[in-house]
Protein backbone atom coordinates (compact mmCIF):
# COMPACT_ATOMS: atom_id res chain seq x y z
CA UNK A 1 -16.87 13.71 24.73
CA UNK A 2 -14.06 13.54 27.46
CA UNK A 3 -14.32 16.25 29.84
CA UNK A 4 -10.33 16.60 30.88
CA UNK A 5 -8.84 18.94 28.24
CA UNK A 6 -5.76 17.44 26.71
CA UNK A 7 -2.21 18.74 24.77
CA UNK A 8 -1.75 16.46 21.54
CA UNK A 9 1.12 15.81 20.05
CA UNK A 10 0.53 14.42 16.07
CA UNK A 11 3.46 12.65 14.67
CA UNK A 12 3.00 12.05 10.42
CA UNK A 13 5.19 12.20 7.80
CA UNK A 14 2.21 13.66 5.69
CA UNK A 15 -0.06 16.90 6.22
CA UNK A 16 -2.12 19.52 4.09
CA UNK A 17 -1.36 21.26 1.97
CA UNK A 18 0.06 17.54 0.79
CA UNK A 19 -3.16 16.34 -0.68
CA UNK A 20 -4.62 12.74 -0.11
CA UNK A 21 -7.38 10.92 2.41
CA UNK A 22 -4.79 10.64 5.06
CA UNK A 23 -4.01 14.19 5.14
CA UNK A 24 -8.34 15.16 4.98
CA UNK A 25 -8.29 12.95 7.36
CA UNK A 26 -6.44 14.66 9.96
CA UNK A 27 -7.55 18.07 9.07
CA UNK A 28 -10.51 16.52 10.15
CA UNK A 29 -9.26 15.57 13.34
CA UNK A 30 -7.52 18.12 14.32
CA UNK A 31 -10.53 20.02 14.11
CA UNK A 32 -12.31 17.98 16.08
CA UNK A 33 -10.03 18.00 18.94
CA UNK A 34 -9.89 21.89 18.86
CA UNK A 35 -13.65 22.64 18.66
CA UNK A 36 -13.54 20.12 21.54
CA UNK A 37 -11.29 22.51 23.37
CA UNK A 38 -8.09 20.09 23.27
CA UNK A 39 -4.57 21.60 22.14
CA UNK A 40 -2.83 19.82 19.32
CA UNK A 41 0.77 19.63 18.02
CA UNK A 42 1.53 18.93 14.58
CA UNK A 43 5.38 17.59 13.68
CA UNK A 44 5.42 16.76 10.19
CA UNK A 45 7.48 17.10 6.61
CA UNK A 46 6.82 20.01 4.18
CA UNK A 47 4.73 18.65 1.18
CA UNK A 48 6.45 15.06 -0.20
CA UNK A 49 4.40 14.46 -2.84
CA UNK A 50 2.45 17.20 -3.65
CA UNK A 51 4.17 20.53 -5.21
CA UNK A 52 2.47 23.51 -2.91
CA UNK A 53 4.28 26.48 -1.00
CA UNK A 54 4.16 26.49 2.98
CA UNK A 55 5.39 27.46 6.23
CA UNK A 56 7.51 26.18 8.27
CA UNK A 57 6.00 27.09 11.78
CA UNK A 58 1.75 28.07 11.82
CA UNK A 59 0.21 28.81 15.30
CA UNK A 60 -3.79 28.95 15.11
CA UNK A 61 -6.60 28.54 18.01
CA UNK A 62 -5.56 25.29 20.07
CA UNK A 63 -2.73 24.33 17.08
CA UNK A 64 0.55 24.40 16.29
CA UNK A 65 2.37 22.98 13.20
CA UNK A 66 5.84 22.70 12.39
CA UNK A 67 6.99 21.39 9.13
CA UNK A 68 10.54 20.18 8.51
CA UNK A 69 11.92 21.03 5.16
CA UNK A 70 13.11 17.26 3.01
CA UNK A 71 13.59 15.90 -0.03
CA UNK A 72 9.78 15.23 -2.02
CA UNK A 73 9.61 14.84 -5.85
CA UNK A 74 7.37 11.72 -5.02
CA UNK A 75 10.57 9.66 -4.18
CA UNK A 76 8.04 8.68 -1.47
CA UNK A 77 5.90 7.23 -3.77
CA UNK A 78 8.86 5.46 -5.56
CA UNK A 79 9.90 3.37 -2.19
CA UNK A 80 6.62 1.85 -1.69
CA UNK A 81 7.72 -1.45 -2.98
CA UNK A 82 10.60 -1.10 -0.81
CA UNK A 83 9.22 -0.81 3.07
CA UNK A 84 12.43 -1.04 4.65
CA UNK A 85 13.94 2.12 2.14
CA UNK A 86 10.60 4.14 2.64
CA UNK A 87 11.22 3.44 6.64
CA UNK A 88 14.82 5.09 6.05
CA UNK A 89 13.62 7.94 4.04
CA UNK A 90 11.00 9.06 6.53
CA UNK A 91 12.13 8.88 9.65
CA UNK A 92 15.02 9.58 10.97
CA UNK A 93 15.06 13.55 10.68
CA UNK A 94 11.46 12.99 11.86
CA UNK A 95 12.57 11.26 14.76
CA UNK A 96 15.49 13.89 15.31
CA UNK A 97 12.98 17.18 15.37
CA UNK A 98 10.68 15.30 17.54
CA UNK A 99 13.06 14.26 20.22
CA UNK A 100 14.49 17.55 20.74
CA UNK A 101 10.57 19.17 20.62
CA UNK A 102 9.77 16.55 23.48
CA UNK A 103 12.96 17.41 25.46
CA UNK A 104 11.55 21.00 25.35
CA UNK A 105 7.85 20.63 25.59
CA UNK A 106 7.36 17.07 27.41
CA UNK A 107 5.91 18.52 30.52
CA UNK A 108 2.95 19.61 28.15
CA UNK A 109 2.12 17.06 26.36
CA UNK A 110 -0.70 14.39 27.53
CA UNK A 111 -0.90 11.97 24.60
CA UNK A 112 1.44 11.42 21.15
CA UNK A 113 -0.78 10.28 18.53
CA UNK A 114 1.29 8.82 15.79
CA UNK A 115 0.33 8.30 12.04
CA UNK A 116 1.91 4.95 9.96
CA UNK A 117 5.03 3.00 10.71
CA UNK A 118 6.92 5.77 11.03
CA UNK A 119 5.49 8.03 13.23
CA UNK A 120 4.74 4.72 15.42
CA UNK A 121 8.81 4.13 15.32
CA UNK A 122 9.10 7.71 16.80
CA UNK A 123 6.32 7.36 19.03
CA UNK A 124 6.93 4.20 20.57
CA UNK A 125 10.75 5.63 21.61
CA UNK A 126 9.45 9.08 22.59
CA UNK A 127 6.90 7.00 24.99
CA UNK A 128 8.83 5.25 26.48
CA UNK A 129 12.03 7.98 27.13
CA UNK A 130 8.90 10.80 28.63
CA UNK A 131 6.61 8.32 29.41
CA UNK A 132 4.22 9.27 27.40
CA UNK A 133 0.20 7.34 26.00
CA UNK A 134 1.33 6.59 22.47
CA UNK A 135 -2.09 5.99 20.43
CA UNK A 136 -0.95 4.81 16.88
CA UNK A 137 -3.44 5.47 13.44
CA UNK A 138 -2.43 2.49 11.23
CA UNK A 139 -3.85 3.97 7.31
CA UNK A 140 -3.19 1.30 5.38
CA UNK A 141 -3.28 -2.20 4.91
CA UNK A 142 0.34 -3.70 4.07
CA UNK A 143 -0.41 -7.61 2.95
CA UNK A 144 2.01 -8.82 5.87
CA UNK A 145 2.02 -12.31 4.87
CA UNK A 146 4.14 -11.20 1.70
CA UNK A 147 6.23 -9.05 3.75
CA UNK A 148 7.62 -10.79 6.65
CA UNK A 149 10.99 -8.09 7.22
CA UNK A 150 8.08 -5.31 7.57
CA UNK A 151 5.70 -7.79 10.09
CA UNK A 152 8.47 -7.97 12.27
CA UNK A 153 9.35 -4.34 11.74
CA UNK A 154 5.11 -3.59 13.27
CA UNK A 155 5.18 -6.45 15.78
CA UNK A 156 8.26 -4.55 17.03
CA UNK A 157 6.66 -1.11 17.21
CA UNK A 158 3.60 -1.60 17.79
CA UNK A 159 3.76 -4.15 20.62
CA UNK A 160 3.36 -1.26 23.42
CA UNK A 161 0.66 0.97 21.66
CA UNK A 162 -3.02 1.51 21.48
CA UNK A 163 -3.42 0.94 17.25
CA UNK A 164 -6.66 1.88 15.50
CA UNK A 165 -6.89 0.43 11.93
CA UNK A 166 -9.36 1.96 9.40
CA UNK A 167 -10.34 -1.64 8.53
CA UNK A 168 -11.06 -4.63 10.29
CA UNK A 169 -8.65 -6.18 7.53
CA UNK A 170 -6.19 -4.69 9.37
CA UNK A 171 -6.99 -5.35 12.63
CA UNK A 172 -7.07 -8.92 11.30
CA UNK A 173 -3.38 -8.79 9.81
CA UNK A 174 -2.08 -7.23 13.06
CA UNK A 175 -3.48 -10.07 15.02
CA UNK A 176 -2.06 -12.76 12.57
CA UNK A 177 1.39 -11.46 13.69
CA UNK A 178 0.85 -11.99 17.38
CA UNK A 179 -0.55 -8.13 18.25
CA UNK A 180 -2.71 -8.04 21.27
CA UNK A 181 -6.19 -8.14 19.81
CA UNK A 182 -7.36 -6.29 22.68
CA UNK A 183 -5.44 -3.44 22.23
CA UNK A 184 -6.33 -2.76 18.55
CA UNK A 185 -9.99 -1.14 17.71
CA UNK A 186 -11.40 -0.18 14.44
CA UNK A 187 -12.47 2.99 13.79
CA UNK A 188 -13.89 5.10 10.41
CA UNK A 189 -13.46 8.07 8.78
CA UNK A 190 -15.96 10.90 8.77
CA UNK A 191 -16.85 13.64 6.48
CA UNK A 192 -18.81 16.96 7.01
CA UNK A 193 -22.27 16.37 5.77
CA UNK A 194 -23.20 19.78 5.63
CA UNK A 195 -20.32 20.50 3.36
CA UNK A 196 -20.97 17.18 1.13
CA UNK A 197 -24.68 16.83 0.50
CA UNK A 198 -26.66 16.46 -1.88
CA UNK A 199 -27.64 19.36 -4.30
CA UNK A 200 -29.35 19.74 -7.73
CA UNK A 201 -27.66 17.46 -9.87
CA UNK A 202 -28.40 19.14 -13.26
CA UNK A 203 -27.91 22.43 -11.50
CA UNK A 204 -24.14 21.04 -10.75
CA UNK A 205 -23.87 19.60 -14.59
CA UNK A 206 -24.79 23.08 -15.87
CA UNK A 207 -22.29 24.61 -13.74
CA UNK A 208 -19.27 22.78 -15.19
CA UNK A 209 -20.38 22.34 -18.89
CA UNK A 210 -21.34 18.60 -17.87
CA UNK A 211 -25.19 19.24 -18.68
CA UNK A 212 -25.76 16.48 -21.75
CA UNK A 213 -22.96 14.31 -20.04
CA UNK A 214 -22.65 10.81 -18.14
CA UNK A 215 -20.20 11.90 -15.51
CA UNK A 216 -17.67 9.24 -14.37
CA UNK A 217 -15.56 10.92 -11.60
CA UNK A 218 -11.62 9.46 -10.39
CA UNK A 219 -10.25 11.76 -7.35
CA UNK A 220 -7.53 10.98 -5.83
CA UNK A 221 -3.85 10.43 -6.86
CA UNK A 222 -2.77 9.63 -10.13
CA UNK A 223 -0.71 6.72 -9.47
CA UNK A 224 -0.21 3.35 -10.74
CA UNK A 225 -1.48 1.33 -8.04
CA UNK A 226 -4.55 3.43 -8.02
CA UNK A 227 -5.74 1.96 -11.45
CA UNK A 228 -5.32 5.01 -13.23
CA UNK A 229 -3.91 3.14 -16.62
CA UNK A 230 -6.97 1.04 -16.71
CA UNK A 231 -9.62 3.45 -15.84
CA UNK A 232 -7.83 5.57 -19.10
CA UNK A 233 -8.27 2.22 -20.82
CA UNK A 234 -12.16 1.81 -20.41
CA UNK A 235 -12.10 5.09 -21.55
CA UNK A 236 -10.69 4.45 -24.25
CA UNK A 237 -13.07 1.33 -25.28
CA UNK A 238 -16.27 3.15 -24.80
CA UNK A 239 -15.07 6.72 -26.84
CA UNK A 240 -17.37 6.54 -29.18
CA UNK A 241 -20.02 6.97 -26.62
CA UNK A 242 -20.18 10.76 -27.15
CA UNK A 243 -22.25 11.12 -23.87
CA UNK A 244 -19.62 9.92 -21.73
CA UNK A 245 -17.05 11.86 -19.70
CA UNK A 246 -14.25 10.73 -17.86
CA UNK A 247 -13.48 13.59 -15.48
CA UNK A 248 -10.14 13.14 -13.13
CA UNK A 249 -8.92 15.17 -10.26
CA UNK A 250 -5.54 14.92 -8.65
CA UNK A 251 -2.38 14.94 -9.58
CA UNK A 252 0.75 12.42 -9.42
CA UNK A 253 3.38 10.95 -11.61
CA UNK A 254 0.35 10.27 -14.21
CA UNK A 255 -0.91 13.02 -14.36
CA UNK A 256 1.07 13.82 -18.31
CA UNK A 257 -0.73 10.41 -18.66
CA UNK A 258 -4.19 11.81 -18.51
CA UNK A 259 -3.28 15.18 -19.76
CA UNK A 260 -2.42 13.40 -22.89
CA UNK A 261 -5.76 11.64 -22.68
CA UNK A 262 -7.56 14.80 -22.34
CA UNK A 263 -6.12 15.97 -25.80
CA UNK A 264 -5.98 12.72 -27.97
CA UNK A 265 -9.21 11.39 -26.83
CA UNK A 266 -12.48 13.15 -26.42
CA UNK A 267 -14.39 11.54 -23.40
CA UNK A 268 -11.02 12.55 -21.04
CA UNK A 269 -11.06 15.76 -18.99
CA UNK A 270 -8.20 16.31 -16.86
CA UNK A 271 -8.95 18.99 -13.39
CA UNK A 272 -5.71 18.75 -11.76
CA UNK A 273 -5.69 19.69 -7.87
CA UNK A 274 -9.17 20.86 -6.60
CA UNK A 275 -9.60 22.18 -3.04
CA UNK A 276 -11.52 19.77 -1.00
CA UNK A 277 -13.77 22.04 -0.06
CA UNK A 278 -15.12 22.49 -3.56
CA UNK A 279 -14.91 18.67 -4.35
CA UNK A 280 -18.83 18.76 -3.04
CA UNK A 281 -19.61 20.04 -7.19
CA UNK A 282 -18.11 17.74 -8.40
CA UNK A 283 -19.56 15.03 -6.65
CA UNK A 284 -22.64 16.32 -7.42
CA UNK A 285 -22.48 16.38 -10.91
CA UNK A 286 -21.30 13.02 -11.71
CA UNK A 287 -23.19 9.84 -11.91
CA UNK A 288 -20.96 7.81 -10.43
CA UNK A 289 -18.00 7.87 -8.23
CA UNK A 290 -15.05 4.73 -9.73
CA UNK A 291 -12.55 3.93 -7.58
CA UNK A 292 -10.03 1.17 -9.46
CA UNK A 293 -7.64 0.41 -7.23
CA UNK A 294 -5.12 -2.63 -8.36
CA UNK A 295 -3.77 -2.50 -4.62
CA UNK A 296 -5.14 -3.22 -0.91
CA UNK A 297 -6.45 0.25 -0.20
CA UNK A 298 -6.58 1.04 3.61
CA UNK A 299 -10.29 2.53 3.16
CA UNK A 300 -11.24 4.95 0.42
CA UNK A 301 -12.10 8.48 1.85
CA UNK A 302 -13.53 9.86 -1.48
CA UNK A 303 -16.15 6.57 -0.80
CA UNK A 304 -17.45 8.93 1.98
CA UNK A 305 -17.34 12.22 0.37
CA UNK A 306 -18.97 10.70 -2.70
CA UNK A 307 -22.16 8.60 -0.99
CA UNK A 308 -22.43 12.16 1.43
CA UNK A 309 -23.17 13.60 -1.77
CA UNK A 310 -25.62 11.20 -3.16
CA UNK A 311 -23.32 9.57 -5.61
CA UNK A 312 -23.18 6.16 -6.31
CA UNK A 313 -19.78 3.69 -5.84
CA UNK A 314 -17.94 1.17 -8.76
CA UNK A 315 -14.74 0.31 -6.54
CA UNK A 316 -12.44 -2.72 -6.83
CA UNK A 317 -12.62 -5.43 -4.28
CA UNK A 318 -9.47 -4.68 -2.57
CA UNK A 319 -8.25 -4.23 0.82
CA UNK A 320 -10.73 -2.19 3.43
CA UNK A 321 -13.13 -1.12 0.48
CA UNK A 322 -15.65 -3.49 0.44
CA UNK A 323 -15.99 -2.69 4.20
CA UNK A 324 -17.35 1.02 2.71
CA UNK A 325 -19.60 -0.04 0.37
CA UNK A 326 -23.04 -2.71 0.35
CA UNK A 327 -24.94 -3.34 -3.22
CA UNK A 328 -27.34 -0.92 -1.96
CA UNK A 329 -25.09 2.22 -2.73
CA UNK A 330 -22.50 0.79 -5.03
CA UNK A 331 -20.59 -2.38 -7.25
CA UNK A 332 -17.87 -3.99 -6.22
CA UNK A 333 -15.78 -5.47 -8.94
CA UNK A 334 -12.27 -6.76 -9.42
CA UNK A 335 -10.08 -3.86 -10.81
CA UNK A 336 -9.50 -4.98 -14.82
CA UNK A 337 -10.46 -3.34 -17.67
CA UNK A 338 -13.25 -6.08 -18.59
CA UNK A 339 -15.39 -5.92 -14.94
CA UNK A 340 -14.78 -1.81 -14.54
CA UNK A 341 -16.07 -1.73 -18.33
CA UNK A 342 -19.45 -3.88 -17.89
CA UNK A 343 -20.07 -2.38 -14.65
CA UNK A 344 -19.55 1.21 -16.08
CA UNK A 345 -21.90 0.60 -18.64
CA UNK A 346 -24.69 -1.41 -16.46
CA UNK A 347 -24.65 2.11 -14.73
CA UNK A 348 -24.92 4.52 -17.73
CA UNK A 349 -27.64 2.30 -18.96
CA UNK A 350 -29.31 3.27 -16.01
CA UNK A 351 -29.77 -0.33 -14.90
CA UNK A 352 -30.01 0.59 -10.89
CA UNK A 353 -28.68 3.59 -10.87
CA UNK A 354 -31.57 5.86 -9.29
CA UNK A 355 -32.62 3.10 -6.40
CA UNK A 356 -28.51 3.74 -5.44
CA UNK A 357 -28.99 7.11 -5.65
CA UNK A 358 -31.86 7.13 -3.36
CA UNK A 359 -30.15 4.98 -0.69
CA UNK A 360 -26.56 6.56 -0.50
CA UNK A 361 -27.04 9.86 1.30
CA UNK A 362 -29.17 8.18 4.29
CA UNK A 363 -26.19 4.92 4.27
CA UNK A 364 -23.60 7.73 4.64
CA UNK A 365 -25.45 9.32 7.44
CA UNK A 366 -25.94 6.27 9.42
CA UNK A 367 -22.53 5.41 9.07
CA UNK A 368 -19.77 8.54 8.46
CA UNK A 369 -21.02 11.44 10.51
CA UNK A 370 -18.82 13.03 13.40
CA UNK A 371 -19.75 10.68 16.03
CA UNK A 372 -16.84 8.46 14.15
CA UNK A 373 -14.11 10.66 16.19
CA UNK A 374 -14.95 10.16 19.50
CA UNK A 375 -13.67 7.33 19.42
CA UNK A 376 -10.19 8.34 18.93
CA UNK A 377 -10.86 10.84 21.69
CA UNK A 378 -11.65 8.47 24.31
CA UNK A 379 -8.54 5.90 23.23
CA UNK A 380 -6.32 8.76 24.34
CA UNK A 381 -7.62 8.30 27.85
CA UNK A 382 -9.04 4.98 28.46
C-alpha cells in the first residue's frame, strides 16, 4: 500500500448500474482505492447497454461520479465489428465533459486512470494538455493482426501511457505492434472471497427449487459472441435428460432468445438481471460454471466469482481464458456445440467432478484475492 494519498480521476465509457465484468470490476476498484483513503473521480456515460434508472451526479465517501446522458439501446454492442464507428460513438462527448472537468478541477487531480481505447484517446490528450500520469486498463483483447486501422489507432494512444492488460495475450499483441514492453504489466482481477465462498450446496439447490437438478449456470451477457446460440443448442440435444437445467442470468439482445427457450423447452430457465451481490447462490447451487465464448474474451470475471465459490469451469479456449483456468478446476474446450456437449456430459456423469470441486476454492485463493489491486495502486506512482 502507497502511503501518499492520491485524487483519481476514472475515465470509462461503462459503469454500474451498466452490468458486465468491466463494470464489477471497477466497483471493485474504486473501493479499493477509497478504503485505502485515496479520492476517486468517476466520468462516465449513463447505462449503454443495460436498461436501469440513474443519476447524473452521486457524491459518496472519497467518490464522485458524473454520468453524461447518450444514446444506449445496445447500439454499442452493434459497432463492435466496426472499431473505428464504436471509437466515434464513444468518445467525443466523453472527451468534451472531461476537458472542461479538467480545466476546472486539474489542480486536484494526481493520476487519470483510463478504461479501453477510448478513455485512453481522452486520457492521453488530457495528459499531455495538464500534464497529468495517464495509467491506461486495456479489458479486452482485440486480434490486432486482423485489424491493422485499430493497431495503429493503440500504437497511437497508447505510446505515452503506463497500460495494464488483463492477459498476457494482450500484453503480447501490444508488443507485436511496437509498444514498449516495459511499460505494459499484467495484472488480474479480484473478487471478495468472503462474499463468494463456498456454502452448502444442497442447501443452495433447495433454496431455488434446483434440489433434484444438474445445474449448468451462463452469467453474463446474452450476446452472440458470447456463445449464447450454442449453449441453447446443447440444451437442446440433451432435453430429454430430465435432471438437467440450463439456468441463464443476464440480459442482452438474446435475451427473447432464451425466454423463448425457457417456455418451449423444459431444461431452460431464464433469471434475467441478478444483483452481483446475490450471484454467490447461484454459484453455489450449480455444478458447473460454462462459459462458451465464440470470441477472444479479455479474461472472464464470472471464472473468479465461480471457482471463489467452489464451482467448477467448462470455458472455450479463447483469448485470456485459458490463462484463468488449469485442468485442476476446470475444461477447456473449443466453443461448438459437439466439444461443450461431451464435456457437459463428462461432468454430469460425475467423471471428475468432485476432485475439481475440492481444488477450486483453495486455486481461487492463491490466485484472485485483494492483493491483485495493489498493483494498480503502485503503477499510479512508480
Amino acid at each position: 500500500m502507497i502511503k501518499k494519498k492520491l485524487r483519481i480521476l476514472m475515465l470509462t465509457p461503462f459503469f454500474s448500474p451498466n452490468i458486465g465484468g468491466v463494470e464489477t470490476h471497477l466497483d471493485d476498484l474504486c473501493n479499493f482505492l477509497r478504503n485505502n483513503g485515496h479520492e476517486v473521480f468517476v466520468l462516465t456515460y449513463k447505462p449503454l447497454t443495460t436498461d436501469a434508472e440513474t443519476l447524473s451526479f452521486e457524491k459518496h465517501t472519497s467518490i464522485e461520479i458524473r454520468r453524461i446522458n447518450w444514446v444506449g439501446n445496445n447500439l454499442f454492442h452493434k459497432l463492435e465489428p466496426y472499431p473505428i464507428f464504436e471509437f466515434i460513438y464513444l468518445t467525443p462527448l466523453l472527451f468534451v465533459y472531461s476537458f472542461f472537468f479538467m480545466a476546472a478541477v486539474h489542480k486536484k487531480i494526481d493520476v487519470i486512470h483510463a478504461h479501453g481505447i477510448n478513455a485512453a484517446f481522452i486520457g492521453k490528450v488530457l495528459g499531455k494538455i495538464y500534464r497529468k500520469k495517464v495509467i491506461v486498463s486495456i479489458h479486452a483483447i482485440y486480434d490486432l493482426p486482423k485489424k491493422p486501422l485499430l493497431a495503429k489507432l493503440l500504437k497511437l494512444t497508447l505510446s505515452s501511457s503506463t497500460v495494464l492488460t488483463l492477459a498476457r495475450k494482450s500484453k503480447e499483441e501490444l508488443i507485436k505492434i511496437g509498444l514498449d514492453k516495459q511499460k505494459i504489466a499484467v495484472y488480474t482481477y479480484w473478487v471478495n472471497q468472503s462474499i463468494f465462498k463456498p456454502l452448502n450446496r444442497l442447501g443452495c439447490k433447495q433454496q431455488l427449487g434446483l434440489e433434484y437438478k444438474f445445474v449448468v449456470l451462463f452469467v453474463g451477457r446474452l450476446l452472440e459472441i458470447k456463445g449464447v446460440k450454442n449453449l441453447l443448442r446443447v440444451a437442446s440435444r440433451i432435453v430429454n435428460k430430465k435432471d438437467i437445467s440450463f439456468v441463464f442470468i443476464g440480459d442482452g439482445p438474446l435475451s427473447t432468445a432464451v425466454k423463448s427457450a425457457s417456455v418451449n423447452m423444459g431444461n431452460v430457465i431464464y433469471l434475467g438481471k441478478i444483483d452481483n451481490a446475490q450471484l454467490g447462490l447461484y454459484y453455489n447451487a450449480a455444478d458447473v460454471l460454462i462459459i462458451p465464448s465464440i470470441y477472444e474474451e479479455g479474461f472472464g470475471r464470472v471464472i473468479l466469482e465461480a471457482l471463489s465459490c467452489g464451482t467448477p469451469v467448462i470455458a472455450s479456449n479463447k483469448g485470456g481464458i485459458p490463462e484463468a483456468l488449469d485442468p485442476s478446476i476446470g475444461i477447456l474446450v473449443e466453443p461448438n456445440v459437439d466439444d461443450l456437449y461431451h464435456a457437459l456430459i463428462s461432468l454430469y456423469e460425475r467423471k471428475n467432478l468432485e476432485a475439481l470441486r475440492k481444488c477450486c476454492r483453495l486455486y481461487a485463493e492463491a490466485r484472485f484475492g485483494i492483493e491483485n489491486a495493489y498493483l494498480i495502486e503502485q503503477s499510479y506512482v512508480s
